[in-house]
PDB file of N, CA and C in Angstrom:
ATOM      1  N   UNK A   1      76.595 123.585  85.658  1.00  0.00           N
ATOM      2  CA  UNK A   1      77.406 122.382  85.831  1.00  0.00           C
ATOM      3  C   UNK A   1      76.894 121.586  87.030  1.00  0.00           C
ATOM      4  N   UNK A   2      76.879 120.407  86.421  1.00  0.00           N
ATOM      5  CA  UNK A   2      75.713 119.704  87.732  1.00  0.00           C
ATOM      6  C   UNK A   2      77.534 119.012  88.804  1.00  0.00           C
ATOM      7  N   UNK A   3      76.928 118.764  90.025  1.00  0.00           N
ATOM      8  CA  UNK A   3      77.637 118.788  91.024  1.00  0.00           C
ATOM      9  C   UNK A   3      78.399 117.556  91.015  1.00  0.00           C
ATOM     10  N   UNK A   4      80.116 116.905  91.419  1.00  0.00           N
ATOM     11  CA  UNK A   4      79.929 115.541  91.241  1.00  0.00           C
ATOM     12  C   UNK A   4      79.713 115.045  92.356  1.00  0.00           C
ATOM     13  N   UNK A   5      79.827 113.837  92.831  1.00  0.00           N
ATOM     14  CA  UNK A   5      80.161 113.025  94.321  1.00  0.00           C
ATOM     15  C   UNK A   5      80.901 112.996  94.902  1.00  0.00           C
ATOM     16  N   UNK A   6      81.345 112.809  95.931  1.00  0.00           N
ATOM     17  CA  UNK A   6      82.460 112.545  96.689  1.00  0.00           C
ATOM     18  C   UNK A   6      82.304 111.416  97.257  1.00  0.00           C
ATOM     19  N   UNK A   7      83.119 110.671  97.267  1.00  0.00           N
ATOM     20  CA  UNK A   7      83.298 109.179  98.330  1.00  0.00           C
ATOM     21  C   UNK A   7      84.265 108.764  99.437  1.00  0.00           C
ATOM     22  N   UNK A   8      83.796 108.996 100.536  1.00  0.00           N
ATOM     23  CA  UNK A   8      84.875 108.907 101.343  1.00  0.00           C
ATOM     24  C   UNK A   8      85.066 107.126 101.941  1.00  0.00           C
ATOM     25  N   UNK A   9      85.732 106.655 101.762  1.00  0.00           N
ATOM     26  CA  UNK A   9      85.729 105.240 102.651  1.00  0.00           C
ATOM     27  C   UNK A   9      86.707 105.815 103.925  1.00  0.00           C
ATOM     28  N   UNK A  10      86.361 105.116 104.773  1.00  0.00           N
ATOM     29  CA  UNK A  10      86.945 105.286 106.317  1.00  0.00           C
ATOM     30  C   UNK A  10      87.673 103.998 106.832  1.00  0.00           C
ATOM     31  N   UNK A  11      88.503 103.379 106.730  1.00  0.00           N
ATOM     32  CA  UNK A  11      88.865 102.080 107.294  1.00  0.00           C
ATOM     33  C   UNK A  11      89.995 102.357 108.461  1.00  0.00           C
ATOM     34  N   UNK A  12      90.019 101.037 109.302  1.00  0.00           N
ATOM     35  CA  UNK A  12      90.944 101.045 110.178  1.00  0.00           C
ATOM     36  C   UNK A  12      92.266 100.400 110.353  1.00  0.00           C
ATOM     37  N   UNK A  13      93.198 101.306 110.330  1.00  0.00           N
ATOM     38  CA  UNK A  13      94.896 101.072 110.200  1.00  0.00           C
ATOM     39  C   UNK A  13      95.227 100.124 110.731  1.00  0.00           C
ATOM     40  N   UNK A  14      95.066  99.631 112.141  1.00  0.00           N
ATOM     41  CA  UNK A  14      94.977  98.411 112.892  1.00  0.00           C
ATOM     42  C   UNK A  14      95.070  96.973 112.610  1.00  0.00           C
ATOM     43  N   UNK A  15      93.901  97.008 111.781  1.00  0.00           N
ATOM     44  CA  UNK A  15      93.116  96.050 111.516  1.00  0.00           C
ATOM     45  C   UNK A  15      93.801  95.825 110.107  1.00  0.00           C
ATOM     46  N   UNK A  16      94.582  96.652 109.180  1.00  0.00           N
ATOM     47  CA  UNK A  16      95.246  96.610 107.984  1.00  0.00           C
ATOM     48  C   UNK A  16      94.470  96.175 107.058  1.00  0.00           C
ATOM     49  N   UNK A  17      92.964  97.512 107.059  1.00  0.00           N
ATOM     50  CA  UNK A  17      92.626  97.261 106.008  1.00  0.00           C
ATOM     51  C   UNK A  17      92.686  97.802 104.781  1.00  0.00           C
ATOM     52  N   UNK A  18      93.682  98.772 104.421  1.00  0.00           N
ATOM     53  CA  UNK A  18      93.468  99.589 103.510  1.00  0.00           C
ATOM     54  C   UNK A  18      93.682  99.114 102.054  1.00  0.00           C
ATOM     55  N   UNK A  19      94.381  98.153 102.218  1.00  0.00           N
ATOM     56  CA  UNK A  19      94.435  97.486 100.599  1.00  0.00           C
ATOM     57  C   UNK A  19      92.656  97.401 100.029  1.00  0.00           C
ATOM     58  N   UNK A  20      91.948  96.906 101.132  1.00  0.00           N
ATOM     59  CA  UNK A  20      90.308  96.735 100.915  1.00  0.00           C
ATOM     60  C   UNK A  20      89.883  97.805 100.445  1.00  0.00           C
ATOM     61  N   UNK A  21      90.564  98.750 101.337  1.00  0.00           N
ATOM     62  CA  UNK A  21      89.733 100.327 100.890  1.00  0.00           C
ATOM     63  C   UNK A  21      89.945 100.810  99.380  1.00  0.00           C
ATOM     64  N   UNK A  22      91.584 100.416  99.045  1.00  0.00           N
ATOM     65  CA  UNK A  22      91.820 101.102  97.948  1.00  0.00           C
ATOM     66  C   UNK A  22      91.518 100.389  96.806  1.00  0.00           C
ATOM     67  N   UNK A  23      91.363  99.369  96.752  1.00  0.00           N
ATOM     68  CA  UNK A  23      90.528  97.868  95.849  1.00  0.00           C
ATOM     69  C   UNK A  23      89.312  98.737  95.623  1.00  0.00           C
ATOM     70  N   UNK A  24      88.149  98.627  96.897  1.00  0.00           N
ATOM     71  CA  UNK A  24      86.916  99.416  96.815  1.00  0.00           C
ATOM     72  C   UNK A  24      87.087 100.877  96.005  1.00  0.00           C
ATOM     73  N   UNK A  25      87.939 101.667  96.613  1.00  0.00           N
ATOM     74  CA  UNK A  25      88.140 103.174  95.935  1.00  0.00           C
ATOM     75  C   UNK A  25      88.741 102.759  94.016  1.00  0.00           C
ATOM     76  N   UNK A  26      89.288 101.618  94.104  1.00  0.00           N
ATOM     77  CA  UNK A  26      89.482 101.626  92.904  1.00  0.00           C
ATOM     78  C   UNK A  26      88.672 101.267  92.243  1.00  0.00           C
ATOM     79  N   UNK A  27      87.447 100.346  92.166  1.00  0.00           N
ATOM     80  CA  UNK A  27      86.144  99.810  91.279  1.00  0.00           C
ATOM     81  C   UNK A  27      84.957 101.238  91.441  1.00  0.00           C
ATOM     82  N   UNK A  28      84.843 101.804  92.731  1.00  0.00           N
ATOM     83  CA  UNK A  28      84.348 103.126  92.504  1.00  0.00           C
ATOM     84  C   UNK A  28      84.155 104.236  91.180  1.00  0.00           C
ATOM     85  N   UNK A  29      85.702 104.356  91.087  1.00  0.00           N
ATOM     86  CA  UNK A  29      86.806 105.055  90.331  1.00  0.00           C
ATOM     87  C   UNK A  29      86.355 104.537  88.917  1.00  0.00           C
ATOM     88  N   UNK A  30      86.501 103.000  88.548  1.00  0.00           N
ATOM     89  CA  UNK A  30      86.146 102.745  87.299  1.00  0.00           C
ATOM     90  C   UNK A  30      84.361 102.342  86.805  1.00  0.00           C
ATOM     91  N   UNK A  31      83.854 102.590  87.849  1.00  0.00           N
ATOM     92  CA  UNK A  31      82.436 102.097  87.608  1.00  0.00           C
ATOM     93  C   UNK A  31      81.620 103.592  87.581  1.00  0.00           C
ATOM     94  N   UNK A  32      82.444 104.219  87.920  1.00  0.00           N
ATOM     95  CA  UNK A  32      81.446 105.632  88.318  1.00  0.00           C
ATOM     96  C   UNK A  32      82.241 106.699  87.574  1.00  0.00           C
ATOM     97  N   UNK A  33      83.123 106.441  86.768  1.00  0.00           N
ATOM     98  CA  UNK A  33      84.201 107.992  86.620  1.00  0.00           C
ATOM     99  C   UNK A  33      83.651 109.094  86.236  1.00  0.00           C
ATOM    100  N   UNK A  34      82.814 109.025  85.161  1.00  0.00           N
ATOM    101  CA  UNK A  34      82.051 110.273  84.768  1.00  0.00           C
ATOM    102  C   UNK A  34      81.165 110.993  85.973  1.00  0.00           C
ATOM    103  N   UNK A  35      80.782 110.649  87.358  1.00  0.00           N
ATOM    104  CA  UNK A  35      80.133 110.685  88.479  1.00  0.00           C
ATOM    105  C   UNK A  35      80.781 111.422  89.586  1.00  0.00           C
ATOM    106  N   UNK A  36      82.127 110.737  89.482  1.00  0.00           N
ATOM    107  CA  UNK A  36      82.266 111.292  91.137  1.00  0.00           C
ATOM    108  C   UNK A  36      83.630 112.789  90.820  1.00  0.00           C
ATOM    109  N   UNK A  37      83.915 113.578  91.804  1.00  0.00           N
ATOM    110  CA  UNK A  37      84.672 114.254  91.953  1.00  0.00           C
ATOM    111  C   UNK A  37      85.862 113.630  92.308  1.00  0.00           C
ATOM    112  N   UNK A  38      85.874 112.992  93.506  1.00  0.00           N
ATOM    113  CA  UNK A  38      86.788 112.096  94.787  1.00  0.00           C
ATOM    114  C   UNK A  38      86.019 111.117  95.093  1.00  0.00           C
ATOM    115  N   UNK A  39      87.438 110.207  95.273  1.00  0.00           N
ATOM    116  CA  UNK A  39      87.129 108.775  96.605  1.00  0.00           C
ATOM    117  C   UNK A  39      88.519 108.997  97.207  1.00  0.00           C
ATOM    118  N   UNK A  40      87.786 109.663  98.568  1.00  0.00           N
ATOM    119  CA  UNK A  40      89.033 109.262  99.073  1.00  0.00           C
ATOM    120  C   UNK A  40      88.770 108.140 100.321  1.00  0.00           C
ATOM    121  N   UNK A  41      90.518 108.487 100.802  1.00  0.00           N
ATOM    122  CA  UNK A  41      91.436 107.059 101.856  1.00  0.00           C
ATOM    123  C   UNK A  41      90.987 108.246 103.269  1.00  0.00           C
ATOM    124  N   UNK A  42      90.434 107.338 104.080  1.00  0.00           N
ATOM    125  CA  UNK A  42      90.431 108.056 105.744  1.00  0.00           C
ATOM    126  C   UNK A  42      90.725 107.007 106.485  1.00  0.00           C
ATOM    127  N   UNK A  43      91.898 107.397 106.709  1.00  0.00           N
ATOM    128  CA  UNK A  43      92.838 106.239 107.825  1.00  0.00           C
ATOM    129  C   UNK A  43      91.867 106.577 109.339  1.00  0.00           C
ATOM    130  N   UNK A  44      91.546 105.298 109.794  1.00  0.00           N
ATOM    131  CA  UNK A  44      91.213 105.544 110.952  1.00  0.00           C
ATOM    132  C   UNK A  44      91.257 104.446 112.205  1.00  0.00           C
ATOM    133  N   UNK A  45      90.514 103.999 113.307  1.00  0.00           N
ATOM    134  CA  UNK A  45      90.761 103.036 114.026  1.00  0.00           C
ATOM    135  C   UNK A  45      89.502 102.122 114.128  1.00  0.00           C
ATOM    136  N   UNK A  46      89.720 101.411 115.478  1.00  0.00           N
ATOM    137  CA  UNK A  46      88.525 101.200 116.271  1.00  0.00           C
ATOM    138  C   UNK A  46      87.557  99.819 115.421  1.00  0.00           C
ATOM    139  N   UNK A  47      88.628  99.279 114.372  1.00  0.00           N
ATOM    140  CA  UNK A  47      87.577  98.294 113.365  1.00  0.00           C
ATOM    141  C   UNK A  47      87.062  99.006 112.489  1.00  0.00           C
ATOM    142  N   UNK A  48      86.638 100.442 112.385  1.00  0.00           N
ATOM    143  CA  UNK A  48      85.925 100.822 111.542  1.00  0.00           C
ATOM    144  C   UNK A  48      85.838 100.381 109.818  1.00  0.00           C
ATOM    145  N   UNK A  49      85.282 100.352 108.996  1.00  0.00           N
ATOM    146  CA  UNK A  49      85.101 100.318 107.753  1.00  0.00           C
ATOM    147  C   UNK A  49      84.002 101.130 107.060  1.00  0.00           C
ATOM    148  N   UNK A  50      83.817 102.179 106.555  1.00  0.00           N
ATOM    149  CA  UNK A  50      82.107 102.952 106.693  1.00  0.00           C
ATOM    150  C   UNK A  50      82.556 103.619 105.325  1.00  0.00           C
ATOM    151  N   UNK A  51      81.772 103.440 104.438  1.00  0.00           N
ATOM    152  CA  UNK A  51      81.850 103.972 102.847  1.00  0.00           C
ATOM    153  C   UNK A  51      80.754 105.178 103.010  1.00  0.00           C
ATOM    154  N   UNK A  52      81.192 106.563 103.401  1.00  0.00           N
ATOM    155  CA  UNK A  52      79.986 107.833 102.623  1.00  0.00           C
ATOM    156  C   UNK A  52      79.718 108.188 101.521  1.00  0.00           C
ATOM    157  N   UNK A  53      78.866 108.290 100.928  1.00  0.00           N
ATOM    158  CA  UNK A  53      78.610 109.174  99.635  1.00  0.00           C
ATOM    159  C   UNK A  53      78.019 110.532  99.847  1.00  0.00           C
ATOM    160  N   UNK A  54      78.655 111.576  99.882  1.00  0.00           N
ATOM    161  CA  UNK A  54      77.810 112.726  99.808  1.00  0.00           C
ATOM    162  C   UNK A  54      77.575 113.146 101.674  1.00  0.00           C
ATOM    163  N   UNK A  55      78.077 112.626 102.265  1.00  0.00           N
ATOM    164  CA  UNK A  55      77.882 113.233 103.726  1.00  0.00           C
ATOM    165  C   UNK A  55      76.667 112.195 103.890  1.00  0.00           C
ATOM    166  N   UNK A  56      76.502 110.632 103.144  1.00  0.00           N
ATOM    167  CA  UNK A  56      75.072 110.182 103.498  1.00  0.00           C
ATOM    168  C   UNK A  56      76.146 108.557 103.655  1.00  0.00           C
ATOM    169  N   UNK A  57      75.756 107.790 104.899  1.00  0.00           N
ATOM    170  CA  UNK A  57      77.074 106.598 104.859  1.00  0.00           C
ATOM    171  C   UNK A  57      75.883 105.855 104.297  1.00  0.00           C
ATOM    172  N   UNK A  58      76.543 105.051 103.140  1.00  0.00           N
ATOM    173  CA  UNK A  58      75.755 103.667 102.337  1.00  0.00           C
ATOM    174  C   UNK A  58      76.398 102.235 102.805  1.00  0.00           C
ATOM    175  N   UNK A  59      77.148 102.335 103.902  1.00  0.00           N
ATOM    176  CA  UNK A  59      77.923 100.910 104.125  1.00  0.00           C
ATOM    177  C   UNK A  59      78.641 101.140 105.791  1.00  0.00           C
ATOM    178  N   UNK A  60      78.752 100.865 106.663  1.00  0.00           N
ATOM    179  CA  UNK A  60      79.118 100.559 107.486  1.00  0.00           C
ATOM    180  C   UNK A  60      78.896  99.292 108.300  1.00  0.00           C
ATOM    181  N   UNK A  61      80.444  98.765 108.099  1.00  0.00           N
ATOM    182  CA  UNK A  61      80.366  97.181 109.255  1.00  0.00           C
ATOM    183  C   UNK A  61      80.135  96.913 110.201  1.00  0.00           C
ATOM    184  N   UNK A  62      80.224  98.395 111.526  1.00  0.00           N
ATOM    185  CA  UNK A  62      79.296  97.877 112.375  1.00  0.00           C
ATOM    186  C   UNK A  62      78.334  97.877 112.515  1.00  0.00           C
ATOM    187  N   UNK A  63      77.594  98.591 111.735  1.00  0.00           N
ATOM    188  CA  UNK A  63      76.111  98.242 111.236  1.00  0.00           C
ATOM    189  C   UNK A  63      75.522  97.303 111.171  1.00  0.00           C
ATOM    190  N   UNK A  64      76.444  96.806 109.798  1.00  0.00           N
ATOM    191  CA  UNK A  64      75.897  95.302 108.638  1.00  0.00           C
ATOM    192  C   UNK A  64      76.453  94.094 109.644  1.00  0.00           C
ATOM    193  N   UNK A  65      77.897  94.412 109.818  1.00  0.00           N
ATOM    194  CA  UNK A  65      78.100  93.092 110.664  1.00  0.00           C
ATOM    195  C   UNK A  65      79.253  92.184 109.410  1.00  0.00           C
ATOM    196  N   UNK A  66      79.370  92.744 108.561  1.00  0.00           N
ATOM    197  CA  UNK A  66      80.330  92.042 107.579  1.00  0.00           C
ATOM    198  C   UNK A  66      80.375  93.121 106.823  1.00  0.00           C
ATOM    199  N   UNK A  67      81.402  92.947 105.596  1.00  0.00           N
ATOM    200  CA  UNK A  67      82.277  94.095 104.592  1.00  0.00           C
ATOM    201  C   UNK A  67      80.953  93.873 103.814  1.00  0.00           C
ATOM    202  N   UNK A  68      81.049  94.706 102.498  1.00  0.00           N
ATOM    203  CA  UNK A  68      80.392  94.458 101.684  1.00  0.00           C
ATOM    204  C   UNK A  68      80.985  93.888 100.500  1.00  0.00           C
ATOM    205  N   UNK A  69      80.238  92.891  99.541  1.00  0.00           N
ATOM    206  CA  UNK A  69      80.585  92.791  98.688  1.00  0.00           C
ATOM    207  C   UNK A  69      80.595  93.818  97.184  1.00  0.00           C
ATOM    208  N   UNK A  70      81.493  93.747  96.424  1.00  0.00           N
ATOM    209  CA  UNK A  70      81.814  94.862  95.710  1.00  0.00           C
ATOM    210  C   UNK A  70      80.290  94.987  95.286  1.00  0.00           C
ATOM    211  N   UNK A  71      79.957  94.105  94.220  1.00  0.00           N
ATOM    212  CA  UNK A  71      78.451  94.032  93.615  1.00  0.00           C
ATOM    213  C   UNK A  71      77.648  95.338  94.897  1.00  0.00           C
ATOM    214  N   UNK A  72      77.468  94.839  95.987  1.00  0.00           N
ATOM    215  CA  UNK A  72      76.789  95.516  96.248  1.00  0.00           C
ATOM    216  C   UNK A  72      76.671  96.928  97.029  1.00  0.00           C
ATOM    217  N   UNK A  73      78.221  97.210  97.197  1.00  0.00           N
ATOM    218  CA  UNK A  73      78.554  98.814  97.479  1.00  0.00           C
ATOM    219  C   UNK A  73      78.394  99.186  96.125  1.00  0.00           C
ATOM    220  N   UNK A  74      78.751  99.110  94.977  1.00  0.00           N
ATOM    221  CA  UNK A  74      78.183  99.374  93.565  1.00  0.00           C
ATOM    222  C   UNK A  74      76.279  99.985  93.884  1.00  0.00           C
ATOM    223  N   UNK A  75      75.559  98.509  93.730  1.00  0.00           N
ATOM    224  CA  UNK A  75      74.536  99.452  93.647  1.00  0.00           C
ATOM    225  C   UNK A  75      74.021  99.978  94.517  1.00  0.00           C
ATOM    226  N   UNK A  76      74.798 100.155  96.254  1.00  0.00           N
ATOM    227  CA  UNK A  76      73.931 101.124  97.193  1.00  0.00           C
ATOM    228  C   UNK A  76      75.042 102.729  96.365  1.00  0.00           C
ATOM    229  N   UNK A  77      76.191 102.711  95.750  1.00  0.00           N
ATOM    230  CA  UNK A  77      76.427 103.940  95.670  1.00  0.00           C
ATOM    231  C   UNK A  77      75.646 104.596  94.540  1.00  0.00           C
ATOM    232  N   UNK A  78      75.395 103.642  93.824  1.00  0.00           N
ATOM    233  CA  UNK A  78      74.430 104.190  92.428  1.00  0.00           C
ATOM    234  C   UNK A  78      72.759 104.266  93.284  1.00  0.00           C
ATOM    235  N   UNK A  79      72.279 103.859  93.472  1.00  0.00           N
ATOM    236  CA  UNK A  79      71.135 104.027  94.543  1.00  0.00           C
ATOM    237  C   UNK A  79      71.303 105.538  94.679  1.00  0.00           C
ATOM    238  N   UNK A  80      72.155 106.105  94.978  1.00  0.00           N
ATOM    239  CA  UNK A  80      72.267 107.353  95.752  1.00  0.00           C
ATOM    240  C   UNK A  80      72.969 108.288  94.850  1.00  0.00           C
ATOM    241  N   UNK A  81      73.588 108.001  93.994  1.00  0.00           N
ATOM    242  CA  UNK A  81      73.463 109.085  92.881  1.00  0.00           C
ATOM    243  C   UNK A  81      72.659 108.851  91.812  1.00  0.00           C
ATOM    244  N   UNK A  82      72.305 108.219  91.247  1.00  0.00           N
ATOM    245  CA  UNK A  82      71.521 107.704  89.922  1.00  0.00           C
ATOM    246  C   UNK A  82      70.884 106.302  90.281  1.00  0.00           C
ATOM    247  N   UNK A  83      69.950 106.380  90.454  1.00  0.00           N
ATOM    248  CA  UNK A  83      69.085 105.205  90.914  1.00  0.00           C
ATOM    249  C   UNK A  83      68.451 104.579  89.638  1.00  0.00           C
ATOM    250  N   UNK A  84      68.321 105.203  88.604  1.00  0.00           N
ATOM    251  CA  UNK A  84      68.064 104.774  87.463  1.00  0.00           C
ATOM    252  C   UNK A  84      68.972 103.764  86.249  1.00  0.00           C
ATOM    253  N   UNK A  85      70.213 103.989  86.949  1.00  0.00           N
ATOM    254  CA  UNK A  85      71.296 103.898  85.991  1.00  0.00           C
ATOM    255  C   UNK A  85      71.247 102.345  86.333  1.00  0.00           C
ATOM    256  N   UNK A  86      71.850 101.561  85.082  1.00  0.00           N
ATOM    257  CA  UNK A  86      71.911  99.860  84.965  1.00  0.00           C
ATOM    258  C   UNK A  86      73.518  99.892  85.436  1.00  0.00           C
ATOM    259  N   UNK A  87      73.899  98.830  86.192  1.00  0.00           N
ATOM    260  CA  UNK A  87      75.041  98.360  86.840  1.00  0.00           C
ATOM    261  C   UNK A  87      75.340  97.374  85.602  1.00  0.00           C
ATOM    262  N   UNK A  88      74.877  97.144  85.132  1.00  0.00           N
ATOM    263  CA  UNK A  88      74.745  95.597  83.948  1.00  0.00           C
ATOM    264  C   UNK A  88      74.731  94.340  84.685  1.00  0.00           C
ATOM    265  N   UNK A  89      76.321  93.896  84.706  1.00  0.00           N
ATOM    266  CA  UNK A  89      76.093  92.590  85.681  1.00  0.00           C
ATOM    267  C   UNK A  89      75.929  92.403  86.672  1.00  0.00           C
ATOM    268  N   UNK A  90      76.537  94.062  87.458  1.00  0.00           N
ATOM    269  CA  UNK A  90      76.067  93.706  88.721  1.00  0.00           C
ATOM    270  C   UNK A  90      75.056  94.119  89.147  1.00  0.00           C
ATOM    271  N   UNK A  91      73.967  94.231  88.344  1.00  0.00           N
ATOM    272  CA  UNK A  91      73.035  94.001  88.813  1.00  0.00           C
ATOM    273  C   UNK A  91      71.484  93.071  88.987  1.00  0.00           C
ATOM    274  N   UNK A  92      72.801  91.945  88.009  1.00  0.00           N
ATOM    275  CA  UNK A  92      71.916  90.620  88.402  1.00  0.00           C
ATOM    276  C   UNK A  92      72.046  89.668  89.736  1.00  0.00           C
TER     277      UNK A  92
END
């Protein structure tokens, strides 16, 4: 049995972003279902926003400097489990 994913998003309570998170955890959820195990909610502070896949982070704002758009947390999470796989539209 091959292994699934896990997705953790991390956002900050503060800042009231979790509707974002659970929007994001929810297109995850329907773009990936056969894929992942979990997406979960990690309440946290400090501004944070940081999407992991697998213990590997594919998105963090203080990084990038802005959120991501859905389109493209889509294909950095497919990037990292199936790099082969077609997004369809979003990946025009």
């Amino acid at each position: 049995m091959t292994q699934k994913t896990l997705v953790k998003i991390h956002y900050c309570t503060g800042c009231r972003w979790m509707l974002r998170a659970a929007w994001m955890a929810q297109e995850m959820l329907v773009t990936f279902e056969a894929d992942l195990e979990a997406v979960s909610l990690h309440p946290s502070g400090g501004g944070m926003f940081k999407v992991v896949v697998d213990d590997q982070v594919v998105w963090d704002r203080a990084t990038e400097g802005r959120f991501p758009d859905i389109k493209e947390l889509k294909q950095r999470i497919r990037d990292q489990i199936d790099p082969e796989r077609s997004l369809g539209h979003s990946d025009r």
